[in-house]
Protein backbone atom coordinates (compact mmCIF):
# COMPACT_ATOMS: atom_id res chain seq x y z
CA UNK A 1 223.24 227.62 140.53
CA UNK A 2 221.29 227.59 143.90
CA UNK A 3 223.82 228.90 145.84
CA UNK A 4 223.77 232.06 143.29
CA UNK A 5 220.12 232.00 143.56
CA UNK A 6 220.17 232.44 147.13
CA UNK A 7 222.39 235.60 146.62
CA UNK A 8 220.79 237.05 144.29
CA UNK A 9 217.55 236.50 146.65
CA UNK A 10 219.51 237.84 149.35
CA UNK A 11 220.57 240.92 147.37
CA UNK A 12 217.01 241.68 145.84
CA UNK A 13 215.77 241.83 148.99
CA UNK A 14 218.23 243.80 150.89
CA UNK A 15 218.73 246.26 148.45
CA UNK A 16 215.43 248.17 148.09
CA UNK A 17 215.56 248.34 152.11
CA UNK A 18 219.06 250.18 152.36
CA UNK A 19 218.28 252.52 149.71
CA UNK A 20 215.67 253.65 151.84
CA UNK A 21 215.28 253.88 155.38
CA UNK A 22 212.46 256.30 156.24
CA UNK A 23 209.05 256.66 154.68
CA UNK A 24 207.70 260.18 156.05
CA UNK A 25 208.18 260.79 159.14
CA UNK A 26 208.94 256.48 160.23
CA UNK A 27 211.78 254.89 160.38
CA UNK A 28 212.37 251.38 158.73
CA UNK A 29 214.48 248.89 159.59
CA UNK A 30 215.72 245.30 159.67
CA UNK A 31 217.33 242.17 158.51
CA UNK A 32 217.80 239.71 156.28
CA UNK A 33 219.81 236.03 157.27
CA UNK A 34 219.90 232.90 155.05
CA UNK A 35 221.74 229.75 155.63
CA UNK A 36 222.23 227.49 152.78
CA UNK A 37 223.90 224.21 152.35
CA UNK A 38 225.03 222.21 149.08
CA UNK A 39 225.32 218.66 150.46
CA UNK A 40 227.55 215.75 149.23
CA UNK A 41 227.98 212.14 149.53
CA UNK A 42 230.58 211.52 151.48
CA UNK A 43 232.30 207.60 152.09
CA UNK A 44 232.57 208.29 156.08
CA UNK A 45 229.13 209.46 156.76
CA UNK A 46 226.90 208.11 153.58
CA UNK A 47 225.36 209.65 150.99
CA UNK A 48 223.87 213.15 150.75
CA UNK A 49 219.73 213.89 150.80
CA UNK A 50 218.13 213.48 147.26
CA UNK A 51 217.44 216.92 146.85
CA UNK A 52 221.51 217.87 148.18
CA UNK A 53 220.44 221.70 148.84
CA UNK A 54 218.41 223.01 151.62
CA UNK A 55 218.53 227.01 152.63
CA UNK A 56 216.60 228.47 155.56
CA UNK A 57 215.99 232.73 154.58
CA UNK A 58 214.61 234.83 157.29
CA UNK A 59 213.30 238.69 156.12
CA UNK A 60 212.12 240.79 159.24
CA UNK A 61 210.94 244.49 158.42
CA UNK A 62 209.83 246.74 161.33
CA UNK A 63 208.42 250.42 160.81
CA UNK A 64 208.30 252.89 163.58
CA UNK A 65 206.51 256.70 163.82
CA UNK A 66 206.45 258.28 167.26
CA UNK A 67 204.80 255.92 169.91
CA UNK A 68 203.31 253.31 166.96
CA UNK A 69 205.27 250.64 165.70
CA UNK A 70 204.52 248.00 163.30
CA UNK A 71 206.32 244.86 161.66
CA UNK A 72 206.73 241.42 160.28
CA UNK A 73 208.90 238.34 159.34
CA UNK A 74 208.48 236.22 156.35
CA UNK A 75 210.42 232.83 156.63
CA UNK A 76 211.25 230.89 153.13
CA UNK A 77 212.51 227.10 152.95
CA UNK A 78 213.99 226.21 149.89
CA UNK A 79 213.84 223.46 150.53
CA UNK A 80 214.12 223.27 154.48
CA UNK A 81 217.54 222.02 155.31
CA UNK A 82 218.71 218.71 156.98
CA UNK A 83 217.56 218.10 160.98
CA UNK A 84 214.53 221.09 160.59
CA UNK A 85 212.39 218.84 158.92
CA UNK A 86 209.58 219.23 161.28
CA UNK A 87 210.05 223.20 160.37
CA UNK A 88 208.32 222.67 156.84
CA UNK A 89 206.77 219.53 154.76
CA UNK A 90 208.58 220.23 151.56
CA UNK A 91 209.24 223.62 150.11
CA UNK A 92 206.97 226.53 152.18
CA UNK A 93 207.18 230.14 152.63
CA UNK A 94 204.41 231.87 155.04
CA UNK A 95 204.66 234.88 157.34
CA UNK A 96 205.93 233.86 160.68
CA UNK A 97 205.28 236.97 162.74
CA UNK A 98 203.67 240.16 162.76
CA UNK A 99 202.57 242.87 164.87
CA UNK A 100 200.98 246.73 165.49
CA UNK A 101 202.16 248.43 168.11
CA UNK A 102 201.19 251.53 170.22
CA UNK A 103 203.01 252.61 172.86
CA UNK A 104 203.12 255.56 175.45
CA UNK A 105 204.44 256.58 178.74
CA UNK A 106 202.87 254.23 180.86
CA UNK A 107 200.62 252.25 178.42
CA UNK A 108 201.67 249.79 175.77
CA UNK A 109 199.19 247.46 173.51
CA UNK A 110 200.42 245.03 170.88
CA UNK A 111 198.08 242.91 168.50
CA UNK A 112 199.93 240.22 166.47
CA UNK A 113 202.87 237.52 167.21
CA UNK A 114 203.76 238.48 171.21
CA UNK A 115 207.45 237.29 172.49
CA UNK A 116 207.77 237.59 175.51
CA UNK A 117 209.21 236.23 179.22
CA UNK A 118 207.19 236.39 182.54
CA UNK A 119 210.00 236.20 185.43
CA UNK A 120 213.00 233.85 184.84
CA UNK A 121 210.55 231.61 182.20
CA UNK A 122 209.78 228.86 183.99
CA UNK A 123 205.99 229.23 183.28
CA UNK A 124 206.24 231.26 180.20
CA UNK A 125 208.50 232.79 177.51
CA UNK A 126 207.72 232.92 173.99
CA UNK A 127 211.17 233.50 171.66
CA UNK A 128 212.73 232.80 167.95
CA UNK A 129 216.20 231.05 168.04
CA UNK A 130 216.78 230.48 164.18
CA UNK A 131 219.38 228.22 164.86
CA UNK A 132 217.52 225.77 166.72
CA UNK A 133 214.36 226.56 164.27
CA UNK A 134 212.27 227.53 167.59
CA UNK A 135 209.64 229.86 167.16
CA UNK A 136 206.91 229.66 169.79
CA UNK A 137 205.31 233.49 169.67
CA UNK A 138 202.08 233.76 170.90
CA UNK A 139 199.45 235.49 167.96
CA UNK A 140 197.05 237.35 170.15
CA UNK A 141 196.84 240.49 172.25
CA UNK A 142 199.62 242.00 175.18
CA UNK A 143 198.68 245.06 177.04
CA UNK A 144 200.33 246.78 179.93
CA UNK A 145 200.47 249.47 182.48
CA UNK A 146 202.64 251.32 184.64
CA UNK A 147 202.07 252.96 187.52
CA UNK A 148 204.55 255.16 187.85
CA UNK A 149 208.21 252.84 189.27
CA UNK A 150 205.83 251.63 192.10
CA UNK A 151 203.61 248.74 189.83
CA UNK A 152 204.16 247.13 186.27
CA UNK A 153 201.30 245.13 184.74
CA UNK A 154 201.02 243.56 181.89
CA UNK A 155 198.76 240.67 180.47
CA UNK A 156 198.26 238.83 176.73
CA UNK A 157 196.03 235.98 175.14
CA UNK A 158 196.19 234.26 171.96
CA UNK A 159 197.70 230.89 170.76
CA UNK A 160 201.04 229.81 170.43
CA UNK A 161 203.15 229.04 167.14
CA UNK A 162 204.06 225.72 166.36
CA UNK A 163 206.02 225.13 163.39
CA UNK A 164 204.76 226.56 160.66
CA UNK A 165 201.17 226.58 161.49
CA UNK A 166 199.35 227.53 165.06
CA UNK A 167 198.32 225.18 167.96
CA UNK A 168 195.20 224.09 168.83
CA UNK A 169 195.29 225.70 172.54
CA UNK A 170 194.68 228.96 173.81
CA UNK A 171 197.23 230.87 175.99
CA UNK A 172 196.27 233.34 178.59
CA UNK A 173 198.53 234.91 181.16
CA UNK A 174 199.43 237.90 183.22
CA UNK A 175 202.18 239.48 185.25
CA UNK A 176 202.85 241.76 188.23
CA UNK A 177 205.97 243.35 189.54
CA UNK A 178 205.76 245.57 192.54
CA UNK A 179 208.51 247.67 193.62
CA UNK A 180 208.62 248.17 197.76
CA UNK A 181 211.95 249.92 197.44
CA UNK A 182 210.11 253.10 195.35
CA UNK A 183 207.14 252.81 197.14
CA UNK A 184 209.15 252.98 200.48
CA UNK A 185 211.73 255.39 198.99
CA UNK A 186 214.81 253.81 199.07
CA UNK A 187 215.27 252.05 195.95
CA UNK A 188 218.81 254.81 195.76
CA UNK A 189 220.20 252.20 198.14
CA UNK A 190 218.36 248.85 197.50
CA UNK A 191 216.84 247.02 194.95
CA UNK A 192 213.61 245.60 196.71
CA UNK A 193 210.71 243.98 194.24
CA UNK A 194 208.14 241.08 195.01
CA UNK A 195 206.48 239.66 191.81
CA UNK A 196 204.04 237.35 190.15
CA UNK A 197 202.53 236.13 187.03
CA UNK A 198 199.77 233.47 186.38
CA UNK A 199 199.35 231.31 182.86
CA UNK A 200 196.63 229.49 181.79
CA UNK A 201 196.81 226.88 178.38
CA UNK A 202 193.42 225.58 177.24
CA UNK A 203 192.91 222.54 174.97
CA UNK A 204 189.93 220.87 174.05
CA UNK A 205 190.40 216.98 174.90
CA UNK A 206 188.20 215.95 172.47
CA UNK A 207 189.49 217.23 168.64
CA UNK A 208 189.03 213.95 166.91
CA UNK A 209 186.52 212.28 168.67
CA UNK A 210 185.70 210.86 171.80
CA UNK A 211 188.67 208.43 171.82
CA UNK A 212 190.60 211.32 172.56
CA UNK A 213 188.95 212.03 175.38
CA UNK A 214 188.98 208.11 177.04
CA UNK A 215 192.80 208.49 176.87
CA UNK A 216 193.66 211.54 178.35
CA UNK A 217 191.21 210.37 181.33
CA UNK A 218 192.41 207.54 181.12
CA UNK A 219 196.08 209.53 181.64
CA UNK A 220 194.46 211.59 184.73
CA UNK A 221 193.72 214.28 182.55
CA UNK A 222 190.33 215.39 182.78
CA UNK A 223 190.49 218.94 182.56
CA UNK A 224 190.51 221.45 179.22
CA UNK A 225 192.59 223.69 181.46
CA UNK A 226 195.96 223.63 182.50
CA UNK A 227 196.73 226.35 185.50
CA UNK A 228 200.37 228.00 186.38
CA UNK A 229 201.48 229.84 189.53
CA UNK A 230 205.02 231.72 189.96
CA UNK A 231 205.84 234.09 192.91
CA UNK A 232 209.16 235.65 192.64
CA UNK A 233 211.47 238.21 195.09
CA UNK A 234 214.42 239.76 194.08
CA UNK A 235 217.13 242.17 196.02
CA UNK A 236 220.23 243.73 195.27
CA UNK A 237 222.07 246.07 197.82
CA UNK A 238 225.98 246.94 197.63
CA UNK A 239 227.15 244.12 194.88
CA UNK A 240 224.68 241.57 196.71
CA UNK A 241 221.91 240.46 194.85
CA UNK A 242 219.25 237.36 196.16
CA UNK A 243 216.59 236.22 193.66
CA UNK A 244 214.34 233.48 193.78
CA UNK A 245 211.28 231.70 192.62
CA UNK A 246 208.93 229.20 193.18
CA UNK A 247 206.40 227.64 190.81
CA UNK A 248 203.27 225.39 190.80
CA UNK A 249 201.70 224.01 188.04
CA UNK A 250 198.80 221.94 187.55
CA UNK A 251 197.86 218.25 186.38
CA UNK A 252 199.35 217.90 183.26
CA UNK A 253 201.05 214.72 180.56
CA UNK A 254 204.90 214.87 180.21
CA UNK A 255 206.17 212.81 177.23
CA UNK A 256 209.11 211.64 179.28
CA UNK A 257 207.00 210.24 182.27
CA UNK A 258 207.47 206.50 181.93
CA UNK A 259 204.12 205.58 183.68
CA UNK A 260 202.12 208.03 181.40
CA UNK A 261 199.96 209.50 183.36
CA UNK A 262 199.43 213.06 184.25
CA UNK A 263 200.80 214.72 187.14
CA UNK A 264 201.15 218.28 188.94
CA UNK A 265 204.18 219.48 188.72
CA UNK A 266 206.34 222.38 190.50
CA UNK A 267 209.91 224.36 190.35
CA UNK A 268 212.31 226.09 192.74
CA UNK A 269 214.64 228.76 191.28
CA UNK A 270 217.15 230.32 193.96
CA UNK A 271 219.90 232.71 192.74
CA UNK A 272 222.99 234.40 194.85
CA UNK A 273 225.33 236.70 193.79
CA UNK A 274 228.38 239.08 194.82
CA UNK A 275 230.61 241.51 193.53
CA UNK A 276 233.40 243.95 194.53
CA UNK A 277 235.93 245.72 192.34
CA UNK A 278 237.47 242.33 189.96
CA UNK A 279 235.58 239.75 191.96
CA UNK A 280 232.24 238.24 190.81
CA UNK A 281 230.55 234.92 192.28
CA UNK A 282 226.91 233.93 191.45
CA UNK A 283 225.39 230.29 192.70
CA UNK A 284 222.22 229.24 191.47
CA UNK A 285 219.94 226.17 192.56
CA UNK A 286 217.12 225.04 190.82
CA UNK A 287 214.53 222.11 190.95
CA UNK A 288 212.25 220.81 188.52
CA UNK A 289 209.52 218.26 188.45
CA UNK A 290 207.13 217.54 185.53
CA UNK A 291 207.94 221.27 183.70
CA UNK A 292 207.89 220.35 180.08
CA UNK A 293 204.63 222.63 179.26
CA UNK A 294 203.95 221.61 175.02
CA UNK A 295 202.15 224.10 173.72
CA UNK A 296 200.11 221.34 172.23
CA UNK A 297 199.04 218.03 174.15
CA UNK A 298 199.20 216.24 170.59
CA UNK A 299 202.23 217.49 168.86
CA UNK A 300 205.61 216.98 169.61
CA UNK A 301 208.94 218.07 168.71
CA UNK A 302 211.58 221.27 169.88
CA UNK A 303 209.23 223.80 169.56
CA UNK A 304 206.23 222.78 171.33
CA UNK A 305 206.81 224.62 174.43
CA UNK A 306 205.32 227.47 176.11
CA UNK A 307 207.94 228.03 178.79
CA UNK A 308 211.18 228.10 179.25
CA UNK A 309 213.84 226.04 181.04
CA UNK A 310 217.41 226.71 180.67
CA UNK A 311 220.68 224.43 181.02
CA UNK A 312 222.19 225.99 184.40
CA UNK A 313 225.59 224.91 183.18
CA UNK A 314 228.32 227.37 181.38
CA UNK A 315 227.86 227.28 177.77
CA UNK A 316 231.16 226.83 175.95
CA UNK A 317 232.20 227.67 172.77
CA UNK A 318 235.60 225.38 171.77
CA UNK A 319 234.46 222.75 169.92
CA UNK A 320 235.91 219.61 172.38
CA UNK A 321 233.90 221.08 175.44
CA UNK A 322 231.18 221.69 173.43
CA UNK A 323 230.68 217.49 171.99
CA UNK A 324 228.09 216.76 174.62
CA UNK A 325 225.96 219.48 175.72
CA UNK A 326 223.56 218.77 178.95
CA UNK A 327 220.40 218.69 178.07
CA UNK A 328 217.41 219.79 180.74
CA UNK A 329 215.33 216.74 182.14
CA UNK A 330 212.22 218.54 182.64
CA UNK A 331 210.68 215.58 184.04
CA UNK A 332 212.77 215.97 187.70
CA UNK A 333 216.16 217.06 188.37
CA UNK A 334 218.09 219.15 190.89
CA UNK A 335 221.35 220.84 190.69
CA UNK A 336 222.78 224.17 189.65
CA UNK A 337 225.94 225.96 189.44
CA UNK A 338 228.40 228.32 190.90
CA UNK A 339 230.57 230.61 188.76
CA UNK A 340 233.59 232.70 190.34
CA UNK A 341 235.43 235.29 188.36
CA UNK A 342 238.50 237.54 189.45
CA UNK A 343 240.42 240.38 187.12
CA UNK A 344 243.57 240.84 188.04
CA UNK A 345 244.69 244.47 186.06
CA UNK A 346 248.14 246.11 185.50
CA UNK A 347 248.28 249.57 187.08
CA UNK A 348 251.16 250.60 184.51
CA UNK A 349 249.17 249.24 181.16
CA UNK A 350 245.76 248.65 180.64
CA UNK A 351 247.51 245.95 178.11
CA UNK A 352 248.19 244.04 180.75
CA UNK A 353 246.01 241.95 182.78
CA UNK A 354 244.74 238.46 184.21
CA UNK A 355 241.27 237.20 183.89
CA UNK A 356 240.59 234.08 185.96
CA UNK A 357 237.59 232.13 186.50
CA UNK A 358 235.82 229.18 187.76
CA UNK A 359 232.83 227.33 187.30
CA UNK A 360 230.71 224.01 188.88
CA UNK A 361 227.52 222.44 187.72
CA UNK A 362 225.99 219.43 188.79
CA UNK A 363 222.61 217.42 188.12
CA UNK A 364 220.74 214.96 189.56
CA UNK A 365 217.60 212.94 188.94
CA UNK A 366 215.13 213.99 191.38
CA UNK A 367 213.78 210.29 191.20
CA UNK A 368 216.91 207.87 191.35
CA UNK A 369 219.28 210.25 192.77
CA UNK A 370 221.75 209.27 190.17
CA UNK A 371 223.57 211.70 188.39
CA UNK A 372 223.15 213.02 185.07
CA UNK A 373 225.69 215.70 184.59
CA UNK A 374 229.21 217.17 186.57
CA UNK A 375 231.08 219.74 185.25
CA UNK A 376 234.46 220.93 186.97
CA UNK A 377 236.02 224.06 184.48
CA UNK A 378 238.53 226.66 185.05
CA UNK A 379 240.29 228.93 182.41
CA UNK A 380 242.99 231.94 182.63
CA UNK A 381 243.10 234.29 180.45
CA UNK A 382 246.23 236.15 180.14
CA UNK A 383 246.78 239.64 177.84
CA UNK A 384 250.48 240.10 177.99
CA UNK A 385 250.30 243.24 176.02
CA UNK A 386 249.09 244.86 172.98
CA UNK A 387 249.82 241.88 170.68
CA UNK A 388 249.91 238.77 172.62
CA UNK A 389 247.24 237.14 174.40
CA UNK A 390 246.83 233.52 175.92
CA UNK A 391 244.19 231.39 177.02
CA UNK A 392 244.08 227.80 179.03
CA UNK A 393 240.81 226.10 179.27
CA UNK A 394 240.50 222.76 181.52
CA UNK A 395 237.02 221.06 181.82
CA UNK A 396 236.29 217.69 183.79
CA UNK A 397 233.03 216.57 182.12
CA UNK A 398 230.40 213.73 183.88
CA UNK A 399 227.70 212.68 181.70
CA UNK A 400 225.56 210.27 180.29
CA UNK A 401 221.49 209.38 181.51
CA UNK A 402 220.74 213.60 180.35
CA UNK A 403 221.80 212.34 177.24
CA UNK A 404 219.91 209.13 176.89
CA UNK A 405 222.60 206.87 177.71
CA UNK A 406 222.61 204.16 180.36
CA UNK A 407 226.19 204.47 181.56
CA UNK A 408 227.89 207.61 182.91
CA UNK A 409 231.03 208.80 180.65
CA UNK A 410 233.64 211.32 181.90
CA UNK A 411 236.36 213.28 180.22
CA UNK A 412 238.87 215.71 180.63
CA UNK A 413 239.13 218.38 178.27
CA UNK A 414 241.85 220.81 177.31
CA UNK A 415 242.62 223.88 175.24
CA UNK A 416 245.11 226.17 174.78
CA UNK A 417 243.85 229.80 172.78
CA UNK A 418 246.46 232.31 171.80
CA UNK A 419 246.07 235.25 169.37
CA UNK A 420 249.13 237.35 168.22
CA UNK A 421 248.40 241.04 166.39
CA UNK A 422 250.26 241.61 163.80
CA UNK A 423 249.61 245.22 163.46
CA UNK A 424 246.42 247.16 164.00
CA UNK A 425 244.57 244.97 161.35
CA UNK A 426 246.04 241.92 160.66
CA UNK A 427 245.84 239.13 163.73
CA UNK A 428 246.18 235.40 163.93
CA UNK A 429 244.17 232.76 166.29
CA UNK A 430 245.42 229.41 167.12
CA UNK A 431 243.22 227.15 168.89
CA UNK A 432 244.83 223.39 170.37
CA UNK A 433 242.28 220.89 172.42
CA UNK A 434 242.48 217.51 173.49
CA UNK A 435 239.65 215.33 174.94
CA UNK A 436 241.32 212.84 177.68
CA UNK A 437 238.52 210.02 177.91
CA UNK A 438 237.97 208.57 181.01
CA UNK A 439 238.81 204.27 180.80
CA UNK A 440 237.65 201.22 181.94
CA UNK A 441 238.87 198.23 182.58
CA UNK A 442 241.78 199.04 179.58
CA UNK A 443 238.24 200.69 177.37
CA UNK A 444 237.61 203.76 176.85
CA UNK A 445 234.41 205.78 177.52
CA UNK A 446 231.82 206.27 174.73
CA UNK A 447 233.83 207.69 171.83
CA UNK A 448 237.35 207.61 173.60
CA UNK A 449 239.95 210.47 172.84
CA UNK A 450 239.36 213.63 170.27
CA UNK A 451 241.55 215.94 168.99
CA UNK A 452 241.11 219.70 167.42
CA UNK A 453 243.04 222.29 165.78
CA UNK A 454 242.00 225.97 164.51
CA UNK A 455 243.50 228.46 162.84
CA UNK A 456 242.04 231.64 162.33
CA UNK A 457 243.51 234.79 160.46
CA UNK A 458 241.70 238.29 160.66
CA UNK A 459 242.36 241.34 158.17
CA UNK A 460 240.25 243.96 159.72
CA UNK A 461 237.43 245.29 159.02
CA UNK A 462 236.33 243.11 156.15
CA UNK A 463 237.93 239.66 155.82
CA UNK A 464 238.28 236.91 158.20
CA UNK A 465 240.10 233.15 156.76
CA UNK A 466 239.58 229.88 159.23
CA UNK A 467 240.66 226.36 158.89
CA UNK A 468 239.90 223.38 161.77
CA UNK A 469 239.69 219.49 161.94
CA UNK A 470 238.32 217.61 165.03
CA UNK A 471 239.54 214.00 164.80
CA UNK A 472 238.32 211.02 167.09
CA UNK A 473 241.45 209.14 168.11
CA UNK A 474 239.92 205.47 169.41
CA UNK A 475 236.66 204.58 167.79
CA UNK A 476 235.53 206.30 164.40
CA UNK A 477 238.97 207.18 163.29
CA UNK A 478 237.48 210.33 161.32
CA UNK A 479 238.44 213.47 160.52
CA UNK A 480 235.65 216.48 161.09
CA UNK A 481 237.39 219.20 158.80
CA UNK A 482 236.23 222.34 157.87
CA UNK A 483 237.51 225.46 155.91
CA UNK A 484 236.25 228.81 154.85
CA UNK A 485 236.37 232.90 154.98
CA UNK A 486 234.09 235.47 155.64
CA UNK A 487 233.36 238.91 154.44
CA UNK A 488 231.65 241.83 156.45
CA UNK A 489 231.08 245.68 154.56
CA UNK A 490 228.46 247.90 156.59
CA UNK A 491 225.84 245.67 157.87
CA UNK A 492 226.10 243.06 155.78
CA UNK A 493 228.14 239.87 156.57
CA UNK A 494 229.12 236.95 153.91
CA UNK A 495 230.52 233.52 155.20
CA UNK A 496 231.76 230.70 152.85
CA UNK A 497 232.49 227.51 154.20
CA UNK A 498 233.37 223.74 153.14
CA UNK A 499 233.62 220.49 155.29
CA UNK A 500 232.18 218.10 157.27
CA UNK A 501 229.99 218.08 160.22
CA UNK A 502 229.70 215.59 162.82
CA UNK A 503 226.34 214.22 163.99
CA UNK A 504 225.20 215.66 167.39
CA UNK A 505 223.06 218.36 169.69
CA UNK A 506 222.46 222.01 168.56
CA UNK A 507 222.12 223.66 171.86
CA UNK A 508 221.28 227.35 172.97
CA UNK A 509 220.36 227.89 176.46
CA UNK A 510 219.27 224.18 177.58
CA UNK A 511 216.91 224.04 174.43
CA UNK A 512 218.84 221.31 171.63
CA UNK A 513 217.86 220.05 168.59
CA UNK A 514 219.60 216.88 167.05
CA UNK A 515 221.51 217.35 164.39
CA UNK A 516 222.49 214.64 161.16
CA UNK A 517 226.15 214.11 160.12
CA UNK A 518 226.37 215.94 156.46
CA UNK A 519 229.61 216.94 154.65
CA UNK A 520 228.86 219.90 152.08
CA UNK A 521 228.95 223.31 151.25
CA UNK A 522 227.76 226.09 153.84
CA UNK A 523 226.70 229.91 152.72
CA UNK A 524 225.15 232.11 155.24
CA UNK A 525 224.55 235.77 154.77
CA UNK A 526 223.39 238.18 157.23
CA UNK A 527 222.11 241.68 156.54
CA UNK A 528 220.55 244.69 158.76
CA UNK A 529 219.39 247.84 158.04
């Protein structure tokens, strides 16, 4: 009954929206996405939660007439479901974003919930990712300014999200880009631009009462404000481009520092990339120390961040490679990656063709010099004409202290992809992995040897049918199965799925959430309009 529920919420609220789409002379749009789950007790993993339903509904409605622009989000937990627990206490609804907007050739102001990024992040970026439940927009003011190509300013204050309430800090911040190759005339040849931005977080140290204030000092912390520098340069001339940045930031507490006391902290970002014709290489270095800025110095929890720090590694999506995601040590690491990618294409058929590429990441602690995290990938991809295409995917994975774990596991991971097309609609998928776990002394490492299988069959445009099991050979013996179909009309996308899901890290750009074990009944439904 809750699952129809949920549709028929879905549906109500849809509706009205794509019956109409303009109101005078505006246009409306939007979109509507719910995830629900039914959960059950299952003998491998336990038993369900007491409630065994949770459903997450996002409704986001923006207007727009000429150079104004207005919207807002509305975000409904019924109740919130398993792993997003810090997202709601119980059953909530409340308005998670809104804005006004005016907007013209060179100036732009916005009142209301402000995403945005200042460089590559590192000292600020407010986003939504729904999947991780992170919403960290900043409710305040933004303005900014052009001048012309030659100067972009822009500036905003307010306080940041966190969960479903605000934080108790203030945010401030602004940013410059200034473009030498307009102001010296040549940006037809070369991309030339030197840039900066500033943020400022300010928390009183004394909410409760003057115990508050004895421990932070005691901490090192005896300043309301936090300050943040970034300088940045970036160029680009003839398939070369060269970007870097460097950040300081000032005393501040980082829940993973073991000594607990507050520290300044600082970051390198260096970027360099080629390209010519079907070749593509980008390497990127980056150093952190002491960059986890919380929104909040007495929350914790995903969201309480005001900047942004991604994984540098290549984000996969087979389900093998995908088991044990790196996860960013804020605190101090140093590594980065290198990525090399060559197309190789058939002058007779544009059928026919060979994608090939590469990629390295490494991490290590900035403090031990021990390392947290090696990854040594390649895949081809092979189209061998209209119908047939293959893929082979090889990964050698290193891992273990980004994770929490005292030892260092490595595995070897392989998949094989191939999709045949039946016809101009109809096409099947067939996905086989294998996860070779590294042993020692006759044991094998962590969770010791996985298998997967998927199957997926496509009757274009509309319906899409999927089965898959992931099975751990050596330890847990259990099967992680999963089957289900999906429908898509217009805008509007419908996917039914039943199985069980294996306890582990969410991850989307570096950022991960943990996860519970659950076997149950999944229902999402997307809509835009």
């Amino acid at each position: 009954m809750r699952f129809l529920a949920t549709i028929l919420l879905a549906l109500v609220a849809v509706a009205p929206a794509m019956a109409q789409r303009s109101i005078g002379n505006g246009q409306v749009s939007g979109s509507f996405e719910s995830t629900s789950i039914g959960y059950l007790d299952d003998k491998k993993l336990g038993a369900a939660p007491e409630d065994h339903f949770g459903s997450n509904n996002y409704l986001k409605v923006d207007y727009a007439n000429g150079r104004f622009s207005a919207g807002l989000q509305a975000n409904a937990f019924l109740p919130v479901l398993q792993g997003y627990d810090d997202l709601a206490d119980g059953k909530k609804f409340y308005l998670a974003s809104k804005y006004i907007q005016w907007s013209d050739k060179n100036f732009e102001v916005l009142v209301g919930d402000i995403f945005d990024q200042y460089g590559n992040g590192l000292i600020y970026r407010s986003f939504e990712d729904r999947n991780l439940g992170f919403n960290n927009s900043v409710e305040g003011v933004r303005a900014a300014y052009n001048f012309g190509r030659f100067v972009q300013l822009k500036g905003m204050y307010g306080r940041p999200r966190l969960y479903t309430e605000y934080a108790d800090s203030w945010v401030r911040g602004a940013d410059l880009v200034v473009s030498l190759a307009d102001i010296c005339g040549i940006q037809e040849k070369v991309m030339l631009s030197v840039e900066g931005s500033y943020v400022n977080r300010f928390q009183k140290l004394t909410l409760g009462d003057d115990r508050d204030k004895l421990i932070f000092e005691a901490a090192g912390l005896d300043k309301p404000n936090l300050d943040m520098y970034s300088g940045r340069l970036n160029f680009g001339w003839n398939g070369l481009s060269l970007r870097g940045e460097y950040v300081h930031k000032g005393k501040d507490l980082n829940l993973d520092a073991t000594d607990g006391l507050a520290k300044t902290g600082s970051a390198i970002y260096a970027e360099a990339g080629y390209s010519y014709g079907g070749f593509s290489v980008v390497a990127t270095y980056r150093q952190l120390s002491n960059m986890a800025t919380r929104a909040s110095l007495y929350d914790e929890g995903v969201a309480n961040a005001i900047n942004y720090l991604p994984a540098l590694t290549r984000q996969y999506t087979y389900m093998l490679a995908n088991l044990n995601p790196y996860q960013v040590y804020a605190m101090g690491e140093m590594g980065g990656q290198a990525d090399v990618c060559y197309s190789l294409r058939s002058k007779e058929s544009r059928y026919r063709y060979w994608n090939f590429h590469a990629n390295f990441s490494t991490f290590y602690n900035s403090f031990s010099k021990n390392l947290m995290w090696r990854d040594i990938n390649f895949d081809v991809e092979r189209q061998w004409g209209k119908k047939f295409k293959t893929i082979f995917l090889f990964s050698r994975q290193e891992w273990g202290k980004s994770l929490g774990f005292q030892d260092l596991y490595g595995s070897n991971i392989f998949v094989g992809d191939v999709t045949y097309k039946f016809d101009r609609k109809k096409s099947l998928r067939v996905e086989l992995q294998y996860l070779l776990a590294d042993r020692h002394e006759g044991k094998y490492d962590y969770e010791g040897d996985w298998v997967a299988v998927l199957a997926e069959f496509s009757l274009a445009p509309h319906w899409s049918f999927f089965v898959q099991d992931m099975y751990n050979i050596d330890k847990t013996k259990t099967h992680y199965y999963s089957g289900g179909f999906s429908y898509t009309y217009s805008r509007t996308r419908v996917q039914l799925s039943y199985g069980r899901n294996r306890a582990g890290y969410i991850c989307s750009g570096g950022v991960c959430r943990y996860s519970p074990a659950y076997t149950g009944v999944n229902l999402v439904l997307t809509s835009s309009f």
